[in-house]
C-alpha atoms as a PDB file:
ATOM      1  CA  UNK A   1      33.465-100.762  16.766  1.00  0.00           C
ATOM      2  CA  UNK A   2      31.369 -98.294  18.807  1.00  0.00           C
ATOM      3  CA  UNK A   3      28.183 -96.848  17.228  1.00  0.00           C
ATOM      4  CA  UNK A   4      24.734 -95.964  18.169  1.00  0.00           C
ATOM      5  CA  UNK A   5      21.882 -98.831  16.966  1.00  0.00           C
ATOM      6  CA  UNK A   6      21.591-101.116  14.827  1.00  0.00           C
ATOM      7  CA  UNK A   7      21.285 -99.387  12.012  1.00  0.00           C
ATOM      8  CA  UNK A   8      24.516 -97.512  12.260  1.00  0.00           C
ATOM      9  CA  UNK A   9      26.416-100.966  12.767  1.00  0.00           C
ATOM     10  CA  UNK A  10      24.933-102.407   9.682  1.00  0.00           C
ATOM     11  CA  UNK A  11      25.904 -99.314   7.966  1.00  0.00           C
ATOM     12  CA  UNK A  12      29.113 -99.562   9.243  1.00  0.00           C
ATOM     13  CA  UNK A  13      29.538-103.518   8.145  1.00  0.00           C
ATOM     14  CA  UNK A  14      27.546-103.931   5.417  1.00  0.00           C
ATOM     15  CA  UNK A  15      27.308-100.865   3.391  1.00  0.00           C
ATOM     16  CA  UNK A  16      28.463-100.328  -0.154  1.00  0.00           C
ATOM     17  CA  UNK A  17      31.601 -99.109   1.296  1.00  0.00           C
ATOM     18  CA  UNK A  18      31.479-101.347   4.376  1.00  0.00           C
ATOM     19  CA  UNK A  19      33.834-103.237   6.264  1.00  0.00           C
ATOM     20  CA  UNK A  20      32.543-106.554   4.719  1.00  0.00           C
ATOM     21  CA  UNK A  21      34.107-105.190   1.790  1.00  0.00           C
ATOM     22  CA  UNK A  22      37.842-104.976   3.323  1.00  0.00           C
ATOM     23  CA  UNK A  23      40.115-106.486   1.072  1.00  0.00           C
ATOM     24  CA  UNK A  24      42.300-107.618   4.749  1.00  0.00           C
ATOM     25  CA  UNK A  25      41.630-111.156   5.134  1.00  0.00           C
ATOM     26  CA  UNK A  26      42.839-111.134   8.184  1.00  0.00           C
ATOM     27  CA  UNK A  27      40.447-108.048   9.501  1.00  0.00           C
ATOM     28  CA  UNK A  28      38.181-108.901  12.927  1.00  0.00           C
ATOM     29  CA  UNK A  29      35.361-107.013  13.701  1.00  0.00           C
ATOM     30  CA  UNK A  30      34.419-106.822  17.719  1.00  0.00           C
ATOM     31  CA  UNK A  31      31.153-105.557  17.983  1.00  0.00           C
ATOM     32  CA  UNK A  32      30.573-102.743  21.483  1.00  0.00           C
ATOM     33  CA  UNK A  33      27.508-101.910  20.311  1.00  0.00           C
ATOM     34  CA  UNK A  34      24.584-102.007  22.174  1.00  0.00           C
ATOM     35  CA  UNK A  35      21.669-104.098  19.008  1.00  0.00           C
ATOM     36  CA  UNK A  36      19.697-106.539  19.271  1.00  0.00           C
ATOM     37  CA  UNK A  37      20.920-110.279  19.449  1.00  0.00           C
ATOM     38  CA  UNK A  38      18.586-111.109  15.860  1.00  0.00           C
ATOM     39  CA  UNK A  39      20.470-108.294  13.954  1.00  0.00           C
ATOM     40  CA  UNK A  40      23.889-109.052  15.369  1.00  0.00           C
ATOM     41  CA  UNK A  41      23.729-112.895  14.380  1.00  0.00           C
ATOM     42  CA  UNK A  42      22.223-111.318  10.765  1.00  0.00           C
ATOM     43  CA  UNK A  43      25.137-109.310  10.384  1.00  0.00           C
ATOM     44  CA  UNK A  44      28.059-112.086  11.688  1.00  0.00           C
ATOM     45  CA  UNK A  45      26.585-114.363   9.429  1.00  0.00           C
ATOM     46  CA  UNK A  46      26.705-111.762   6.432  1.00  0.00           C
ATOM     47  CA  UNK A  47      30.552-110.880   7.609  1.00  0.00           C
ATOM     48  CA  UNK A  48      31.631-114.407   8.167  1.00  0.00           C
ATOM     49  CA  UNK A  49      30.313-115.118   4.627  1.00  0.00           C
ATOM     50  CA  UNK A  50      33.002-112.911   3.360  1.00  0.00           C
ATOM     51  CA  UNK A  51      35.564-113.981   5.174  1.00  0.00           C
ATOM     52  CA  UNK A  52      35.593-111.249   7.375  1.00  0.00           C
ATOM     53  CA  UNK A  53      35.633-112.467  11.513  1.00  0.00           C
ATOM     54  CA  UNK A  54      33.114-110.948  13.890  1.00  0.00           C
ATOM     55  CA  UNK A  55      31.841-111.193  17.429  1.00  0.00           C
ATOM     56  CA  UNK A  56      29.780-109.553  19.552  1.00  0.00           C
ATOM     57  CA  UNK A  57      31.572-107.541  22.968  1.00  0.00           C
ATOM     58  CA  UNK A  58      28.900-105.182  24.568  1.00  0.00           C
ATOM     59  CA  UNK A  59      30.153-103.074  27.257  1.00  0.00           C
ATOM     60  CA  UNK A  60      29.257-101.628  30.626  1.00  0.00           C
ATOM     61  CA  UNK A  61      30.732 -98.259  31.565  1.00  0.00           C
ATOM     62  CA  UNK A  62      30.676 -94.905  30.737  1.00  0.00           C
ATOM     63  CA  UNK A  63      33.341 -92.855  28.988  1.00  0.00           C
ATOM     64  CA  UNK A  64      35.791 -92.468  31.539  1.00  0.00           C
ATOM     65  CA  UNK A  65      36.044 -96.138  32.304  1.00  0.00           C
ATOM     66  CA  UNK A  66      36.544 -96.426  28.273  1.00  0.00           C
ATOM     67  CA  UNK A  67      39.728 -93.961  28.774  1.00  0.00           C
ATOM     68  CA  UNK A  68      40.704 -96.047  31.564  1.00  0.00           C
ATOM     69  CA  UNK A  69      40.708 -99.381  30.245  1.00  0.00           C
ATOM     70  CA  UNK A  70      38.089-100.434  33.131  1.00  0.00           C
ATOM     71  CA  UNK A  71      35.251-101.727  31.156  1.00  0.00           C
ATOM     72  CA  UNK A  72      33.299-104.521  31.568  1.00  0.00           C
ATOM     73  CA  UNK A  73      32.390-106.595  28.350  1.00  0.00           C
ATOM     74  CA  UNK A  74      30.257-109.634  27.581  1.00  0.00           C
ATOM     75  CA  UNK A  75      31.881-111.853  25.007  1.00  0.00           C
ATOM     76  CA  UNK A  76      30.119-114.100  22.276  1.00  0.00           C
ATOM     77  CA  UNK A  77      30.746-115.860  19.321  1.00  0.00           C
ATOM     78  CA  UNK A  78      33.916-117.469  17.983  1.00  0.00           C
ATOM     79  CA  UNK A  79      35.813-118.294  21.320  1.00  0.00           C
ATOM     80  CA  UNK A  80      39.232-119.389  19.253  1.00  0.00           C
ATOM     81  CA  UNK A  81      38.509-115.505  17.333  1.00  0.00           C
ATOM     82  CA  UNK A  82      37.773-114.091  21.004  1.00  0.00           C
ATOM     83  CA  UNK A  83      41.211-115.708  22.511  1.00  0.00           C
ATOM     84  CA  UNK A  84      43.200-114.636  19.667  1.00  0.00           C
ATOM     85  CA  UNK A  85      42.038-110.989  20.089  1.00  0.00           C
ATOM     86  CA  UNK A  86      42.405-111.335  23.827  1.00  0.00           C
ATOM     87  CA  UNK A  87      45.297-108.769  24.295  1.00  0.00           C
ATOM     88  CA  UNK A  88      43.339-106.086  22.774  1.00  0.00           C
ATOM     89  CA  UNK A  89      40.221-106.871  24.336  1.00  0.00           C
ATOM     90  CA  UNK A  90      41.554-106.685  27.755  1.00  0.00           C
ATOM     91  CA  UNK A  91      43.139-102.972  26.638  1.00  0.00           C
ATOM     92  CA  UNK A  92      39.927-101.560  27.354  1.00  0.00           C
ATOM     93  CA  UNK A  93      38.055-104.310  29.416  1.00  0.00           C
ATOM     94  CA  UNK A  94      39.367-105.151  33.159  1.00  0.00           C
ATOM     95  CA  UNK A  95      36.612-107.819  33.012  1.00  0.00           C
ATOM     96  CA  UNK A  96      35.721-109.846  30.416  1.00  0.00           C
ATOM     97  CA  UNK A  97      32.899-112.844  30.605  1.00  0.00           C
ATOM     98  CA  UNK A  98      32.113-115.051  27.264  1.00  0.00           C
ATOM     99  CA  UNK A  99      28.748-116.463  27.180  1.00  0.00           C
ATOM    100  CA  UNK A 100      28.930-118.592  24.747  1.00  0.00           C
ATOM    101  CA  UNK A 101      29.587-119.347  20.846  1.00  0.00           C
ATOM    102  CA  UNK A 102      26.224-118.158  19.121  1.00  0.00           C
ATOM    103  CA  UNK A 103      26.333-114.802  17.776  1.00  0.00           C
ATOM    104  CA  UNK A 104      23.937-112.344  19.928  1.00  0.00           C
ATOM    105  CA  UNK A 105      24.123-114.121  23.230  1.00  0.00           C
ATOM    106  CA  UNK A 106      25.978-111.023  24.849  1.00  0.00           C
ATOM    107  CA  UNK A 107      23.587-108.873  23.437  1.00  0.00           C
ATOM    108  CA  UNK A 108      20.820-110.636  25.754  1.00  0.00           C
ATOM    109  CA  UNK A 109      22.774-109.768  28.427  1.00  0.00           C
ATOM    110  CA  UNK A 110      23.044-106.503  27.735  1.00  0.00           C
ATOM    111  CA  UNK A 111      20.000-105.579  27.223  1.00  0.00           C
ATOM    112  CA  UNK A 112      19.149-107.299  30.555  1.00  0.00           C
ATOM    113  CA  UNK A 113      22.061-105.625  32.830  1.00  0.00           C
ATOM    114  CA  UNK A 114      20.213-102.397  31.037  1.00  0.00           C
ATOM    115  CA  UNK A 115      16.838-103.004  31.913  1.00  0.00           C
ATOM    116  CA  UNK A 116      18.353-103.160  35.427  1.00  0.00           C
ATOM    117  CA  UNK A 117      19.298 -99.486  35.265  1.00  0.00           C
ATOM    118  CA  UNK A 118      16.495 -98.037  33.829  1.00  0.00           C
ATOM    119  CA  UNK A 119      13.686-100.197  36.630  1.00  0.00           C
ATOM    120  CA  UNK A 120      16.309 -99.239  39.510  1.00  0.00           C
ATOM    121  CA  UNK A 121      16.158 -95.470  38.012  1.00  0.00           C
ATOM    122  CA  UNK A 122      12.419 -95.500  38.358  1.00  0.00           C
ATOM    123  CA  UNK A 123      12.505 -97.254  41.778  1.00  0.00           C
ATOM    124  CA  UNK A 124      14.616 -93.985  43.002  1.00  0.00           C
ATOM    125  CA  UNK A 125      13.088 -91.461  41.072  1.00  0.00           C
ATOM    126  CA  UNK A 126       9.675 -92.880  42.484  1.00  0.00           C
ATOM    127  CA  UNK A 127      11.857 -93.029  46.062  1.00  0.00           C
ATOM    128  CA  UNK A 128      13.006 -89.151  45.474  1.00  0.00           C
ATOM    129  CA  UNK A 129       9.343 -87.708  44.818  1.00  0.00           C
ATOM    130  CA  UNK A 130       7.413 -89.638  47.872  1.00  0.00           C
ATOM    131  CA  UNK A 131      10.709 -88.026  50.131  1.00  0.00           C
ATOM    132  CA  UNK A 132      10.432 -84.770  48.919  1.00  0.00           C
ATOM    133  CA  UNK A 133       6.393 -84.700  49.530  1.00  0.00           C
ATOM    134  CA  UNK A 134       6.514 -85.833  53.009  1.00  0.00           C
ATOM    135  CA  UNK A 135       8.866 -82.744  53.445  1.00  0.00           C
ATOM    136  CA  UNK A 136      11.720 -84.397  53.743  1.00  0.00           C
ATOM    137  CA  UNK A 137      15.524 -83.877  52.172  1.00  0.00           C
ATOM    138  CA  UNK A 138      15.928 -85.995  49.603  1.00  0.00           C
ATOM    139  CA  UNK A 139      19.628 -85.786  49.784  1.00  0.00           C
ATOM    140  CA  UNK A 140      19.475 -87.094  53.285  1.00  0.00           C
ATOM    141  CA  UNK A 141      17.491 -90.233  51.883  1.00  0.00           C
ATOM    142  CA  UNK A 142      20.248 -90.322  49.271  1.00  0.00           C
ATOM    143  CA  UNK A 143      22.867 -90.965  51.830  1.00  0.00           C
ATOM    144  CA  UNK A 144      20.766 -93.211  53.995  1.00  0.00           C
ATOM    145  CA  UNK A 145      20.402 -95.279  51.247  1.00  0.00           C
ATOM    146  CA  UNK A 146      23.895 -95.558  50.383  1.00  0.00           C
ATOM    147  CA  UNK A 147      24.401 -96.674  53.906  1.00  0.00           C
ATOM    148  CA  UNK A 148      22.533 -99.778  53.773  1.00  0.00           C
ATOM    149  CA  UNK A 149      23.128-102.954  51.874  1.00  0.00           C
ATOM    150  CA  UNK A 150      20.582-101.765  49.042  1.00  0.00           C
ATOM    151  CA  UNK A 151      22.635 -99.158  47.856  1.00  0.00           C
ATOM    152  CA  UNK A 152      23.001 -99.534  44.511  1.00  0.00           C
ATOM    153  CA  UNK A 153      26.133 -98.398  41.814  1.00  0.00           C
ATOM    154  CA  UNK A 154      23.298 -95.790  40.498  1.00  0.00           C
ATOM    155  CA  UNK A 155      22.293 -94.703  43.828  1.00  0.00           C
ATOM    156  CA  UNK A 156      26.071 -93.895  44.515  1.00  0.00           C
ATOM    157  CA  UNK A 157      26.816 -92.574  41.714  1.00  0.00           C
ATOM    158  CA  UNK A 158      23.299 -90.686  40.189  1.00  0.00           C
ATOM    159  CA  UNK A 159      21.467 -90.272  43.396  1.00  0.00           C
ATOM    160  CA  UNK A 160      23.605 -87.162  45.050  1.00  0.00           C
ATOM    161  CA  UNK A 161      22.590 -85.608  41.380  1.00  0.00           C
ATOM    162  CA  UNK A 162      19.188 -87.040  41.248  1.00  0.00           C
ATOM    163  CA  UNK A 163      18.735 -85.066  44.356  1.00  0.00           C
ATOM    164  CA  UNK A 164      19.960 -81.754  43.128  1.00  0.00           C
ATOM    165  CA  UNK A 165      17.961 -82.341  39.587  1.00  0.00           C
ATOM    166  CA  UNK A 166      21.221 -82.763  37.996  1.00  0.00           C
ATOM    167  CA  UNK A 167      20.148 -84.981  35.108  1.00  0.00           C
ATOM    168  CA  UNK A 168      23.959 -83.580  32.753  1.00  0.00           C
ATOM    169  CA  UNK A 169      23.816 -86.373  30.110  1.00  0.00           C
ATOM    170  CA  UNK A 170      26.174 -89.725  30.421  1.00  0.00           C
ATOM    171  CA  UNK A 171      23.380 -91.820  28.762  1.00  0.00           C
ATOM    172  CA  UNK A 172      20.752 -90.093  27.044  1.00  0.00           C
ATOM    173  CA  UNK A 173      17.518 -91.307  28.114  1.00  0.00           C
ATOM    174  CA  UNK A 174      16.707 -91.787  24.033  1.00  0.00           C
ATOM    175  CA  UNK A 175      19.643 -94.554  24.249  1.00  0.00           C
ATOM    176  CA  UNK A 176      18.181 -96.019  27.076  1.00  0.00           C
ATOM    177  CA  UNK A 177      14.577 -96.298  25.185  1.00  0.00           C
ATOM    178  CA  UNK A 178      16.245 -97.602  22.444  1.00  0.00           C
ATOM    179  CA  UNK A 179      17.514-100.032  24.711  1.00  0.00           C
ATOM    180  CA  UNK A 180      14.505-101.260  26.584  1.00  0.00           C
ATOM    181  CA  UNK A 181      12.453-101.263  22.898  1.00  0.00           C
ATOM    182  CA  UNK A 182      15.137-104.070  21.777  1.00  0.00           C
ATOM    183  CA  UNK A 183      14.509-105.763  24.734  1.00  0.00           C
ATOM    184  CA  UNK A 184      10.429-105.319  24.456  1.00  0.00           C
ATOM    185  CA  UNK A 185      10.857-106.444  20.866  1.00  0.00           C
ATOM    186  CA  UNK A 186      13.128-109.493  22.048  1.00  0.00           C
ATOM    187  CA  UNK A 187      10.627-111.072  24.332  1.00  0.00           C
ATOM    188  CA  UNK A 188       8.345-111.554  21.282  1.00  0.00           C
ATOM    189  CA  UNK A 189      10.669-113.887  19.920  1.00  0.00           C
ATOM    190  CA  UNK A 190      11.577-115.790  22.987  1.00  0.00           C
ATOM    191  CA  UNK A 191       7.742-115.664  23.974  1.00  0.00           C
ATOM    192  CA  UNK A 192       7.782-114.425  26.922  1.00  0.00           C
ATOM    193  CA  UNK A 193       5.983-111.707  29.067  1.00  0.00           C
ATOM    194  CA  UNK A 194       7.640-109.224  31.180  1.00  0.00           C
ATOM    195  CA  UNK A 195       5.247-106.677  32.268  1.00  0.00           C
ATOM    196  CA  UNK A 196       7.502-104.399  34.179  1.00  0.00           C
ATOM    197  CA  UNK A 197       9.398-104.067  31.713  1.00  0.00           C
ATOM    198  CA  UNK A 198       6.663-103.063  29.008  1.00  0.00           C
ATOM    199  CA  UNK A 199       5.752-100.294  31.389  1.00  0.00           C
ATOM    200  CA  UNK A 200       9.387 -99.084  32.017  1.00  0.00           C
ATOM    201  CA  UNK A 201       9.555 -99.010  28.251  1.00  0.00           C
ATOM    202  CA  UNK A 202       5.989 -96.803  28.401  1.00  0.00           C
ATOM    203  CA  UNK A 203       7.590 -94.454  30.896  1.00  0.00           C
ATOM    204  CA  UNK A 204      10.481 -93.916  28.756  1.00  0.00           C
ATOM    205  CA  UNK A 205       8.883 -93.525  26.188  1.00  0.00           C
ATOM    206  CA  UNK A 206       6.665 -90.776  27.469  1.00  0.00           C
ATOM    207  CA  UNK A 207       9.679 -88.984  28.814  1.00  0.00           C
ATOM    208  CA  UNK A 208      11.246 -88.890  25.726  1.00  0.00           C
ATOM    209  CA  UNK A 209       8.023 -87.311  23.837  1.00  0.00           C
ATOM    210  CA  UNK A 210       7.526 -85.064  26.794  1.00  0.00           C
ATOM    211  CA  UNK A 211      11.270 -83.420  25.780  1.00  0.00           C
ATOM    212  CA  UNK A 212      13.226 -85.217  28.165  1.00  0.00           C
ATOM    213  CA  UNK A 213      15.584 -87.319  25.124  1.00  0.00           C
ATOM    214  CA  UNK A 214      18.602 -85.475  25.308  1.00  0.00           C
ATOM    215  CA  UNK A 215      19.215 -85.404  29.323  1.00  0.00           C
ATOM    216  CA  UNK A 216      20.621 -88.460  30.736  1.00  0.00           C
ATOM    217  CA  UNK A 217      18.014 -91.460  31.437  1.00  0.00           C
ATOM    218  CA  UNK A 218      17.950 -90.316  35.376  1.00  0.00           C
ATOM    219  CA  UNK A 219      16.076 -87.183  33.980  1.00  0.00           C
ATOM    220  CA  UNK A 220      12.736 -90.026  34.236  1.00  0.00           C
ATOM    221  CA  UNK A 221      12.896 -88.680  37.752  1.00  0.00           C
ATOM    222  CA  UNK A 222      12.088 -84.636  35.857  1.00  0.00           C
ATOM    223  CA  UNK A 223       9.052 -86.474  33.975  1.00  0.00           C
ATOM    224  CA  UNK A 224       7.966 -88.053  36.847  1.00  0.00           C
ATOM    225  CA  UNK A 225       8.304 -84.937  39.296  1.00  0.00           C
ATOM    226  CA  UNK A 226       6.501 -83.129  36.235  1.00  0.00           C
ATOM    227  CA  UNK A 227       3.679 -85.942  36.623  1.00  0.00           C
ATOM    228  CA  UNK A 228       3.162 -85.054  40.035  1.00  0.00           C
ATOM    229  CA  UNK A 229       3.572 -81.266  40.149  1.00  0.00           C
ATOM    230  CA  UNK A 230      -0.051 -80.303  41.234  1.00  0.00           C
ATOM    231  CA  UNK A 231      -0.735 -82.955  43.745  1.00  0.00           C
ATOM    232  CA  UNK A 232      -2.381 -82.307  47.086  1.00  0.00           C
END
């Protein structure tokens, strides 16, 4: 299962009509979705109640890795559930890491490997705007960078088309604020402070109110250009 936020799994699960309602006893539910690791321990512990299996496998890759079978996916809960359902798991995963048997430990990593992306697609879009005002190509920076050892999946990938101000949606930037609010929202919990991430989630956020939402998350790079348009 596949589906937007948290809200849309529980729908999903726990609705009137809802999987937790399946009258298969032997049904197992393996949770892609990117949630937060609170609401996906609610929700195994509502489906486990009813006899229904769950765990939680949050991937990495885009849609044509999906058609490929060349995901990545970060494994938690029941490892004996997880080993049973290994053979359909690895249909669409080439790499598959468990981190452990409590329900919404892979979604902690997710929504760290995430916050990854979106402070490396500031660092570039930041990168892009200080090239292009000292006059310079930013496509040539592109493929410097990609030359060195700090090149970066994103900057191989996003950076030719971060150059052109090709920001064609993969990952909306309103996913990726989603994203980095579940994270923000995590650290309460876990009492911690991570102040770059706060402001990526501020940046975001004022991307996505400044009509940005439905452009993939590179399109920060638009809002920031935008930010800068009358400098000196």
């Amino acid at each position: 299962m596949c589906v937007t936020d948290g809200a849309a799994t529980k729908e999903v699960c726990l609705a009137k009509d809802g999987l937790i309602y399946s009258a298969n006893r032997n049904l197992v539910v393996g949770s892609l979705s990117t949630i937060s690791p609170a609401e996906s321990a609610e929700i195994a512990v509502k489906m486990k109640r009813n006899g229904i299996q769950f765990f939680q496998m949050p991937v990495m890759g885009g849609p044509n890795l999906a058609r490929t079978g060349e995901l990545i996916t970060i494994l938690s809960g029941d490892k004996d559930c997880i080993d049973r359902n290994m053979n359909v798991i690895q249909k669409i995963a080439k790499s598959t890491f468990y981190v452990g048997r409590s329900d919404g430990l892979a979604n902690y990593i997710k929504l760290a490997l995430n916050l990854n992306i979106a402070l490396i697609g500031i660092a570039l879009s930041e990168s892009l705007i200080y090239i292009r005002k000292a006059g310079l190509d930013p496509r040539m920076f592109v493929k410097i960078l990609n030359a060195t050892y700090f090149k970066t999946s994103l900057s191989e990938k996003k950076g030719p088309k971060m150059a052109e101000n090709n920001f064609e949606p993969r990952f909306h930037l309103r996913n990726m604020l989603k994203d980095l609010r579940l994270l923000i929202d995590s650290t309460r919990t876990l009492g911690i402070s991570l102040p770059f991430s706060n402001l990526s989630e501020q940046m975001y956020l004022a991307a996505n109110n400044r009509g940005y939402s439905e452009l993939d998350y590179t399109a920060i790079l638009a809002f920031l250009q935008d930010l800068n348009r009358d400098a000196r």
